[in-house]
PDB file of N, CA and C in Angstrom:
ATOM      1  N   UNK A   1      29.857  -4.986-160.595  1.00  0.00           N
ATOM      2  CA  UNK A   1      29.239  -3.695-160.850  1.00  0.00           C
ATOM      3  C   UNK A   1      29.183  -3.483-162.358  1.00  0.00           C
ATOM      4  N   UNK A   2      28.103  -3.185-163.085  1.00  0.00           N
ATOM      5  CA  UNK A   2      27.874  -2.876-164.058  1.00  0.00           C
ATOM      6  C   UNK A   2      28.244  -1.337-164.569  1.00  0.00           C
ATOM      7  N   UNK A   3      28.952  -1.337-165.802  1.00  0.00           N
ATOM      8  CA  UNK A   3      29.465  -0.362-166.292  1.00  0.00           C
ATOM      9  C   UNK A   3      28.251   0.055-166.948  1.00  0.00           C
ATOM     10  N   UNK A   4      28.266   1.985-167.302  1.00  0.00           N
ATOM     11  CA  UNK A   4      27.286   2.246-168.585  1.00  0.00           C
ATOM     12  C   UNK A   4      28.216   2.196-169.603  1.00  0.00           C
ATOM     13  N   UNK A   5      27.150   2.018-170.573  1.00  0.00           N
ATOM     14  CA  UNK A   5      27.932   1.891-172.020  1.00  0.00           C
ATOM     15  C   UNK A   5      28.708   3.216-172.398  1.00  0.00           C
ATOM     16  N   UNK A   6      29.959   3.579-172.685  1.00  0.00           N
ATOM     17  CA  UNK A   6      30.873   4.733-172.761  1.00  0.00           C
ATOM     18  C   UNK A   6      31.091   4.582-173.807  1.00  0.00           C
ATOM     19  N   UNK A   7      30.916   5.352-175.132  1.00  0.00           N
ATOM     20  CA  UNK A   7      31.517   5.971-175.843  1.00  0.00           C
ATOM     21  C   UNK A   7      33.199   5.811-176.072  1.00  0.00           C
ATOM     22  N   UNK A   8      34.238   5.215-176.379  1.00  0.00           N
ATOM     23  CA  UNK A   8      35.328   5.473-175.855  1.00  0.00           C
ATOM     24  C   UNK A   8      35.754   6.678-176.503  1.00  0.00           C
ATOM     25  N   UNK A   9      34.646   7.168-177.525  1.00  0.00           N
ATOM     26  CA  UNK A   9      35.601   8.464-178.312  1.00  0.00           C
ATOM     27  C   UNK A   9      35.389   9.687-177.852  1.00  0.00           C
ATOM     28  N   UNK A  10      34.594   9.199-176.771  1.00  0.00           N
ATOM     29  CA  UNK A  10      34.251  10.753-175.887  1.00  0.00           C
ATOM     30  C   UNK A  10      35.360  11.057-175.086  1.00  0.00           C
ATOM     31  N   UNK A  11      36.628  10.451-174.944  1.00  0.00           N
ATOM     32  CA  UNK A  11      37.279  10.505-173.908  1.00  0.00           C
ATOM     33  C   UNK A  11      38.465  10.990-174.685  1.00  0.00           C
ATOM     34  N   UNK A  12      38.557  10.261-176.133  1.00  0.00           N
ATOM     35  CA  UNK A  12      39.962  10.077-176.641  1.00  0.00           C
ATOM     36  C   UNK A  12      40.869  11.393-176.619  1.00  0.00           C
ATOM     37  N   UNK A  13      40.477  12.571-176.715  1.00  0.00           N
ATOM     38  CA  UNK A  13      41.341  13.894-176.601  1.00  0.00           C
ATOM     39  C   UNK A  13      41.237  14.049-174.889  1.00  0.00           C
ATOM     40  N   UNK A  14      41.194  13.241-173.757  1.00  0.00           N
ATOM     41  CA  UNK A  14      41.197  14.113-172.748  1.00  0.00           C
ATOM     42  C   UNK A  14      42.608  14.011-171.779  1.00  0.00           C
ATOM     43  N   UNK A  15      42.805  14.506-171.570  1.00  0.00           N
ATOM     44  CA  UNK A  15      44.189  14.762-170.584  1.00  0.00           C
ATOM     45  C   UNK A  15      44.435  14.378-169.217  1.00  0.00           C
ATOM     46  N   UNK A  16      45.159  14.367-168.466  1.00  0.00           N
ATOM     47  CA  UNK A  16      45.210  13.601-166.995  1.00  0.00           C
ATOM     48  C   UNK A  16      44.586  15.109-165.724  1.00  0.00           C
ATOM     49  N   UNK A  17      44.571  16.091-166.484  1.00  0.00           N
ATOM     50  CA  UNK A  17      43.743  16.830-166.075  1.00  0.00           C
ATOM     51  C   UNK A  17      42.031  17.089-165.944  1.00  0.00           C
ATOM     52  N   UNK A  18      41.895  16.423-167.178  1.00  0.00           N
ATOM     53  CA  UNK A  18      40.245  16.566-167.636  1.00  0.00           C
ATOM     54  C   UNK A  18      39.930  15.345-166.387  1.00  0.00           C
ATOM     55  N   UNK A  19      40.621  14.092-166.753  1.00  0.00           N
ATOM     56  CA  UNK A  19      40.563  12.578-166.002  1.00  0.00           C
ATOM     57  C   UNK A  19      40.161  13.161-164.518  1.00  0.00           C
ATOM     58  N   UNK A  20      41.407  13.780-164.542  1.00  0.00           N
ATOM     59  CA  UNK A  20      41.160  14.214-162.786  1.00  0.00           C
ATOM     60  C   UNK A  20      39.909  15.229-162.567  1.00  0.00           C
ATOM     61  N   UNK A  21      38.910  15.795-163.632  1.00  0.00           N
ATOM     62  CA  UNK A  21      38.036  17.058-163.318  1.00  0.00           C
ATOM     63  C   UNK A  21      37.128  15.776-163.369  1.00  0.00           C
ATOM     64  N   UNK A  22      36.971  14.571-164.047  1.00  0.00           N
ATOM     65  CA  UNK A  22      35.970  13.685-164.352  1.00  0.00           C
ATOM     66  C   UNK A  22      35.610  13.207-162.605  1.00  0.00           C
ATOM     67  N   UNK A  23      36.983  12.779-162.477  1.00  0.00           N
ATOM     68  CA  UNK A  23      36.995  12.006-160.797  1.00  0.00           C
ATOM     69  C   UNK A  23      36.282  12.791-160.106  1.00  0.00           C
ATOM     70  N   UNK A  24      36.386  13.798-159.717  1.00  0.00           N
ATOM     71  CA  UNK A  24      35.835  14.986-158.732  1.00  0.00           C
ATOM     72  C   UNK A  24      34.588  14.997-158.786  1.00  0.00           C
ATOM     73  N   UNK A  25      33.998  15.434-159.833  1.00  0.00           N
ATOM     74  CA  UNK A  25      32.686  15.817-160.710  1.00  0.00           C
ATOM     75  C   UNK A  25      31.708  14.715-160.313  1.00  0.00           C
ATOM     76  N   UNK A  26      32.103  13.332-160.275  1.00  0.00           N
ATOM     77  CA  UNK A  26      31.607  11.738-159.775  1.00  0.00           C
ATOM     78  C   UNK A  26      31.437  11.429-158.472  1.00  0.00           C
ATOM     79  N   UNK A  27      32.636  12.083-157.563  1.00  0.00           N
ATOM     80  CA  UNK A  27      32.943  11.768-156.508  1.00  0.00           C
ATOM     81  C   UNK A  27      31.960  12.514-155.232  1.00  0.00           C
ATOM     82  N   UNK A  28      31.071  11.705-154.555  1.00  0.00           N
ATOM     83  CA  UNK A  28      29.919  11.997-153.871  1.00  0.00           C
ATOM     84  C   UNK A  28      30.382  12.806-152.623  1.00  0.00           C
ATOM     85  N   UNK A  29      31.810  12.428-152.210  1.00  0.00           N
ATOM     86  CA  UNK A  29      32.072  13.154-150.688  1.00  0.00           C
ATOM     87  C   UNK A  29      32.529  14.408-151.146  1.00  0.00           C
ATOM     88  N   UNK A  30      33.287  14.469-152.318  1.00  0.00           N
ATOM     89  CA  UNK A  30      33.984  16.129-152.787  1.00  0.00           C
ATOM     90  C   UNK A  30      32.626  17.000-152.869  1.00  0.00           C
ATOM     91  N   UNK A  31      31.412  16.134-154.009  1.00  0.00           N
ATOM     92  CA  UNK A  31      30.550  16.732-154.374  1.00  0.00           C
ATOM     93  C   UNK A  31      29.747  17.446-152.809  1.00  0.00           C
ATOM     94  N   UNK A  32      29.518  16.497-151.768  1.00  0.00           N
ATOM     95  CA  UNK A  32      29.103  17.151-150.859  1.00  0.00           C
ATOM     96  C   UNK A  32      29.754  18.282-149.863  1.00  0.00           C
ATOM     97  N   UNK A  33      31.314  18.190-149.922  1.00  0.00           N
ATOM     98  CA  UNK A  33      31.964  19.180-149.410  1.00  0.00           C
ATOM     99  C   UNK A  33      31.938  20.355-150.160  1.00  0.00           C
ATOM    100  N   UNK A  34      32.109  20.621-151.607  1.00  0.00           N
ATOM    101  CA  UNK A  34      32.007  21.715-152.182  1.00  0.00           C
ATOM    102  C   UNK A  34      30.856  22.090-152.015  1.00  0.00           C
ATOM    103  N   UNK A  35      29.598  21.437-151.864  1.00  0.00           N
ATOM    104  CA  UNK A  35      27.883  21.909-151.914  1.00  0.00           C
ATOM    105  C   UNK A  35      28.380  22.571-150.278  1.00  0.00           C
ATOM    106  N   UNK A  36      28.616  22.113-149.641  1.00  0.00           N
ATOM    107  CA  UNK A  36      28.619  23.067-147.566  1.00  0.00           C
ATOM    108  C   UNK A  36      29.511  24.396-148.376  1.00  0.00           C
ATOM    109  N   UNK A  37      30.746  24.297-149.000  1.00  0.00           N
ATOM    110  CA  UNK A  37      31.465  25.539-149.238  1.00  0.00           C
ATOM    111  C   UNK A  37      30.281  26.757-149.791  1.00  0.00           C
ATOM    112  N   UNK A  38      29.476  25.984-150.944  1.00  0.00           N
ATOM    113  CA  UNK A  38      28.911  26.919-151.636  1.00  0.00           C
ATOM    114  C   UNK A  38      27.589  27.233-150.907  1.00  0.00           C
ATOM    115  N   UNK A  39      27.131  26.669-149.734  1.00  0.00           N
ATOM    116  CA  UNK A  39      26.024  27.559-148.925  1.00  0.00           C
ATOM    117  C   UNK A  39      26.634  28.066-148.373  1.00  0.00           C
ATOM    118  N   UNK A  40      27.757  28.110-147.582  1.00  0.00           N
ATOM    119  CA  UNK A  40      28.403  28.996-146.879  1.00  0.00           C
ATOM    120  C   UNK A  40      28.855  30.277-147.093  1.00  0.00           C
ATOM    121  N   UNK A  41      29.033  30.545-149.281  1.00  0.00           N
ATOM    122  CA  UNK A  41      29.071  31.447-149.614  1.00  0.00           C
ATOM    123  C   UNK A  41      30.874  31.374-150.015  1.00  0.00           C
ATOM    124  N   UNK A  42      31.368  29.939-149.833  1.00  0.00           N
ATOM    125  CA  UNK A  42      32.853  30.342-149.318  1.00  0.00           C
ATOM    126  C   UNK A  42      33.798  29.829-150.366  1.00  0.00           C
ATOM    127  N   UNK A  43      33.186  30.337-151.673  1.00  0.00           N
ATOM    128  CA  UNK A  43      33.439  29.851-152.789  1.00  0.00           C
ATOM    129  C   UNK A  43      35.022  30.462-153.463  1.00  0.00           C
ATOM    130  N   UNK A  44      35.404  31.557-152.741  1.00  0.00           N
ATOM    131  CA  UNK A  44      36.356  32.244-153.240  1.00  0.00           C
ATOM    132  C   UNK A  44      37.593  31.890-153.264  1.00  0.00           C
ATOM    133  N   UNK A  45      38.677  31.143-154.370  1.00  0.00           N
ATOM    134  CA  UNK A  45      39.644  30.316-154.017  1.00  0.00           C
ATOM    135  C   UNK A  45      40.398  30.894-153.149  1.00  0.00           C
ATOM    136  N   UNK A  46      40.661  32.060-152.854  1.00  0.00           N
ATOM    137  CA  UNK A  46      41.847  32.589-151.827  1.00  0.00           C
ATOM    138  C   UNK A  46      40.789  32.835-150.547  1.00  0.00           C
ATOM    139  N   UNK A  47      39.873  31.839-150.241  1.00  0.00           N
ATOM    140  CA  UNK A  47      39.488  32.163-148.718  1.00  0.00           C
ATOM    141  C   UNK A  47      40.191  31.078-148.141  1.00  0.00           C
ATOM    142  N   UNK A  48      40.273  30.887-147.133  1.00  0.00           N
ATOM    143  CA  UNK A  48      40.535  29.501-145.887  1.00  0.00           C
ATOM    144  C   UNK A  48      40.186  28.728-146.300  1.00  0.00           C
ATOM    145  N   UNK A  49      39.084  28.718-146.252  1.00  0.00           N
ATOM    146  CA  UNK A  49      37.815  27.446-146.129  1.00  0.00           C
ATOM    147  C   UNK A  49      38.123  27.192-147.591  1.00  0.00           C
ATOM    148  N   UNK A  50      37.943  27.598-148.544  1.00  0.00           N
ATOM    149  CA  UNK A  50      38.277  26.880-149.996  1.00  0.00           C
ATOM    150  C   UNK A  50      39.620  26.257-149.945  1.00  0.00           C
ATOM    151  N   UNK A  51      40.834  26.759-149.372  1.00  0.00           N
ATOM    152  CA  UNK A  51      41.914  26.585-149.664  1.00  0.00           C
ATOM    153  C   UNK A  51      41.830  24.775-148.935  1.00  0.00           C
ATOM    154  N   UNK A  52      41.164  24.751-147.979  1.00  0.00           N
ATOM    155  CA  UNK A  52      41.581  23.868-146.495  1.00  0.00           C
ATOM    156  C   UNK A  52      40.774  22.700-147.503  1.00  0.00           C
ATOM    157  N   UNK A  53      39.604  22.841-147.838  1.00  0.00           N
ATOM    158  CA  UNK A  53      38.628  21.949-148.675  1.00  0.00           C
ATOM    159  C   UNK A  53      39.307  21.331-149.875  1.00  0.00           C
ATOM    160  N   UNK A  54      40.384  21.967-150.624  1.00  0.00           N
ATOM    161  CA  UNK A  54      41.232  21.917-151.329  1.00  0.00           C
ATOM    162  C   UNK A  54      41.969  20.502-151.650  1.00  0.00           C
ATOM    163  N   UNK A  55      42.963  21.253-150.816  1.00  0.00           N
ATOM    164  CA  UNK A  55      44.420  20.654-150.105  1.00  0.00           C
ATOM    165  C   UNK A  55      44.221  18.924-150.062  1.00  0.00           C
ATOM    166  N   UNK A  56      43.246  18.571-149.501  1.00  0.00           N
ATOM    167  CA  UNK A  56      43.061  17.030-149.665  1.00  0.00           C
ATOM    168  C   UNK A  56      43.004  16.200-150.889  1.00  0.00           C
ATOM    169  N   UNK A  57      42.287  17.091-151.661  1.00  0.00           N
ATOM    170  CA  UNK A  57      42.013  16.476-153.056  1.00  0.00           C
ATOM    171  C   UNK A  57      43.140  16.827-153.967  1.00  0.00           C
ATOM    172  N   UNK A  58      44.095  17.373-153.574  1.00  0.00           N
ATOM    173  CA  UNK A  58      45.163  18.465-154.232  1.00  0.00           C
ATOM    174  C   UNK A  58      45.316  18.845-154.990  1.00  0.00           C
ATOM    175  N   UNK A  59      44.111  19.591-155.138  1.00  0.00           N
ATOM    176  CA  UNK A  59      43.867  21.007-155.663  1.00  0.00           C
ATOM    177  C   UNK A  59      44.947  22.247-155.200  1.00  0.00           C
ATOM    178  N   UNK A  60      44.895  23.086-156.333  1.00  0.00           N
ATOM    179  CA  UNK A  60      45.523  24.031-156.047  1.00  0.00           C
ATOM    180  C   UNK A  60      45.403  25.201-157.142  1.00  0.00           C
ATOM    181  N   UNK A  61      45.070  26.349-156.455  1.00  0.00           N
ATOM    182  CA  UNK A  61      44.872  27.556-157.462  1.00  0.00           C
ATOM    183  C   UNK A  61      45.692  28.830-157.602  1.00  0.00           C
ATOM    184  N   UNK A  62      45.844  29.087-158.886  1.00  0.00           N
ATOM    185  CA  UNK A  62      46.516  30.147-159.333  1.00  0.00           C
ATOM    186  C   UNK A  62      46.359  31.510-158.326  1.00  0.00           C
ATOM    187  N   UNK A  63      47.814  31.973-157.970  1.00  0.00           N
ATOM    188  CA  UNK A  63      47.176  33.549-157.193  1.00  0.00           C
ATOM    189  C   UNK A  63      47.653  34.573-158.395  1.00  0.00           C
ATOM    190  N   UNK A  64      46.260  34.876-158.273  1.00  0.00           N
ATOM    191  CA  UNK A  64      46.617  36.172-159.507  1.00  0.00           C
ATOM    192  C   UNK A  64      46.868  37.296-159.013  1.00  0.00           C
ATOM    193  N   UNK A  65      48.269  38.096-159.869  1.00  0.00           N
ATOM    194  CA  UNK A  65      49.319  38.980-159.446  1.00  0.00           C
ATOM    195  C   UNK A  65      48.803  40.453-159.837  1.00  0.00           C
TER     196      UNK A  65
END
């Protein structure tokens, strides 16, 4: 499999967080599960359905107090 040509200095400040927003962002089955959340409207991190969509990828969001 052929790589595109990367920059490596586009990366050099990024964190194991950014890494992990990169993975997601790429990733065709997340990308299509979040696209069903967001016709569904069910975008709101403290619903079910976001939380459940979540949990696999392990994700997890702040509950604000």
């Amino acid at each position: 499999m052929d790589r595109p040509n990367i920059d490596p200095d586009e990366y050099r400040n990024y964190d194991l967080a950014d890494f992990a927003q990169e993975f997601l962002r790429r990733n065709p089955e997340y990308g299509a599960q979040y696209e069903q959340l967001r016709i569904a409207g069910c975008l709101d991190p403290g619903s079910m359905a976001c939380r459940q969509m979540a949990y696999p990828w392990g994700l997890e969001f702040p509950v604000s107090a």
